[in-house]
Protein backbone atom coordinates (compact mmCIF):
# COMPACT_ATOMS: atom_id res chain seq x y z
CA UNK A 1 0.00 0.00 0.00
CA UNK A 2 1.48 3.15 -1.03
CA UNK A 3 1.81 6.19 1.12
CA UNK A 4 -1.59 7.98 -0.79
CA UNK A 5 -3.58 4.93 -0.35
CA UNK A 6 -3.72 4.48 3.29
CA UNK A 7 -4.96 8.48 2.75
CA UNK A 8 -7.60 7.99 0.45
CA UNK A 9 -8.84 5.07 2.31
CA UNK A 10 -9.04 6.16 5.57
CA UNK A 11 -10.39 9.62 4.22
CA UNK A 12 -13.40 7.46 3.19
CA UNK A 13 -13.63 5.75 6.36
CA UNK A 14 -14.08 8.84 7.96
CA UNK A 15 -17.50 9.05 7.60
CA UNK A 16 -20.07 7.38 9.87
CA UNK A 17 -22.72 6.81 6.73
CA UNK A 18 -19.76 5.32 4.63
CA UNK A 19 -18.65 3.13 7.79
CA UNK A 20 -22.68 1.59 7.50
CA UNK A 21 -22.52 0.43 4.56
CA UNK A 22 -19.46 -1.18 5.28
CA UNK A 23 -21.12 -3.09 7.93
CA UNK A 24 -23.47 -3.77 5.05
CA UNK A 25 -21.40 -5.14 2.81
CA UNK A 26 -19.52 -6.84 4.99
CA UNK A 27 -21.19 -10.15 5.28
CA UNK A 28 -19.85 -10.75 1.38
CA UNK A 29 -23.07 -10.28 -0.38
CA UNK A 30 -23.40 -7.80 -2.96
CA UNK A 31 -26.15 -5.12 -3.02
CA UNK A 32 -28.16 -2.45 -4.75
CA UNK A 33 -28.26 1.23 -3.52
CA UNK A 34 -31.76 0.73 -3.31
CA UNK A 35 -30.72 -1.87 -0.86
CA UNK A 36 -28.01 -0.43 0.66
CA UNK A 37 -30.34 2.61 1.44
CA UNK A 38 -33.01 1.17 2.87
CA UNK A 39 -33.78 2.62 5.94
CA UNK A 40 -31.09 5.44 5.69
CA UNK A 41 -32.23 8.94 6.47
CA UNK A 42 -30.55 10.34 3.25
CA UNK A 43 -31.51 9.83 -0.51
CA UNK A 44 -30.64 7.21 -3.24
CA UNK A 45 -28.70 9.73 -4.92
CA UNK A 46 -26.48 10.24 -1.84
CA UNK A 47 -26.31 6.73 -1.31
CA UNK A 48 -24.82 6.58 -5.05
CA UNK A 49 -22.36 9.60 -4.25
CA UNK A 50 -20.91 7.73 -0.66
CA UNK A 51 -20.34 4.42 -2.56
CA UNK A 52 -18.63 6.60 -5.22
CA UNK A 53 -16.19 7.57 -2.54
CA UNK A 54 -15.71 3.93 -1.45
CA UNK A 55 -15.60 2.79 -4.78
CA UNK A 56 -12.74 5.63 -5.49
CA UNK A 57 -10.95 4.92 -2.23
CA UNK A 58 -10.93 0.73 -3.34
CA UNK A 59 -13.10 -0.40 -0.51
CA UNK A 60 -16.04 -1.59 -2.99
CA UNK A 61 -16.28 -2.87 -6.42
CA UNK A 62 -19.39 -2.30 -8.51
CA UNK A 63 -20.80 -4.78 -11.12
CA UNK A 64 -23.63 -4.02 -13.43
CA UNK A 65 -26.46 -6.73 -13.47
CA UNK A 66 -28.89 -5.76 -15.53
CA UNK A 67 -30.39 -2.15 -14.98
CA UNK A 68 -28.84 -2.66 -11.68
CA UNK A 69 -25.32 -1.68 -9.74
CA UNK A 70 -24.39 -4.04 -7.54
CA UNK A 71 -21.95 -2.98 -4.64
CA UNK A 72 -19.06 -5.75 -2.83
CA UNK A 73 -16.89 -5.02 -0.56
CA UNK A 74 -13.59 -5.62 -1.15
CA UNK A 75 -11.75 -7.67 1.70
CA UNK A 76 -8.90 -7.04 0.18
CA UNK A 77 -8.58 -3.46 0.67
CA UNK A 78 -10.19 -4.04 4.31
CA UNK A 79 -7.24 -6.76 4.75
CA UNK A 80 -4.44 -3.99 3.38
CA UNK A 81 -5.79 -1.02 6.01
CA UNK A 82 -5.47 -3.81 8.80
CA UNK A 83 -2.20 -4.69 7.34
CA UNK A 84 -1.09 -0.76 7.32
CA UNK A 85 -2.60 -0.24 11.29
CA UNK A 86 -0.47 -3.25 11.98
CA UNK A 87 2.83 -1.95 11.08
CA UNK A 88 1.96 1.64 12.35
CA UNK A 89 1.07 -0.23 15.61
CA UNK A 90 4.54 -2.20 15.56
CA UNK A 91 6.35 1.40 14.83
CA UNK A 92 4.63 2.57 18.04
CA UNK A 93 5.35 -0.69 20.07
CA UNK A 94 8.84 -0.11 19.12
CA UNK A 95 8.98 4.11 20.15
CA UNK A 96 7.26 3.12 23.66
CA UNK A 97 9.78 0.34 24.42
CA UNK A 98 12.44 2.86 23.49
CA UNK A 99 11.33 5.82 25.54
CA UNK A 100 10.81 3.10 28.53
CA UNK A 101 14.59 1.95 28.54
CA UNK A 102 15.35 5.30 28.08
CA UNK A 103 13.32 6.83 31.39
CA UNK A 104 14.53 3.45 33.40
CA UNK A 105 17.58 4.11 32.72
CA UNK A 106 17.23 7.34 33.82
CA UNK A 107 16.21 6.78 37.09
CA UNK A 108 19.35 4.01 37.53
């Protein structure tokens, strides 16, 4: 994952509407906006315009099935963010357990 990707992708994760559908989609099956907004406070159209941002950011792919768009999710991309908090996580595990020797041996 390149440095703009982690960006993009959390810039679209950063959204609580986005983060539902998601969840949605995150059971594997593929949906319609019509589905995916059902029960949404917000229009189809914005429905459409969020999954453009996923779709942009490569968290869903879209197939067309007849006069329909389907939405997936794409594990993938889900497994790549996880893969990107992992090594930020390591970088941090590795500045704490610095900074500890550091004030222990400090106090020597």
């Amino acid at each position: 994952m390149s440095n703009a990707e982690p960006a993009s992708l959390f810039a679209a994760l950063g959204d609580a509407t986005r983060l539902g559908l998601i969840a949605s989609l995150s059971d594997g099956k593929a949906r319609s906006i019509v589905q995916l907004g059902d029960g949404l406070p917000i229009s189809r159209q914005a429905v459409a315009k969020h999954l453009d941002v996923l779709h942009d950011a490569g968290l869903v792919h879209r197939r067309k099935s007849g006069r329909e768009v389907q939405y997936a999710l794409r594990h993938e991309a889900i497994e790549a963010a996880q893969g990107w908090l992992d090594q930020v996580s390591a970088q941090w595990d590795g500045a704490l357990a610095r900074l500890k020797l550091m004030l222990e041996g400090g106090k020597g």
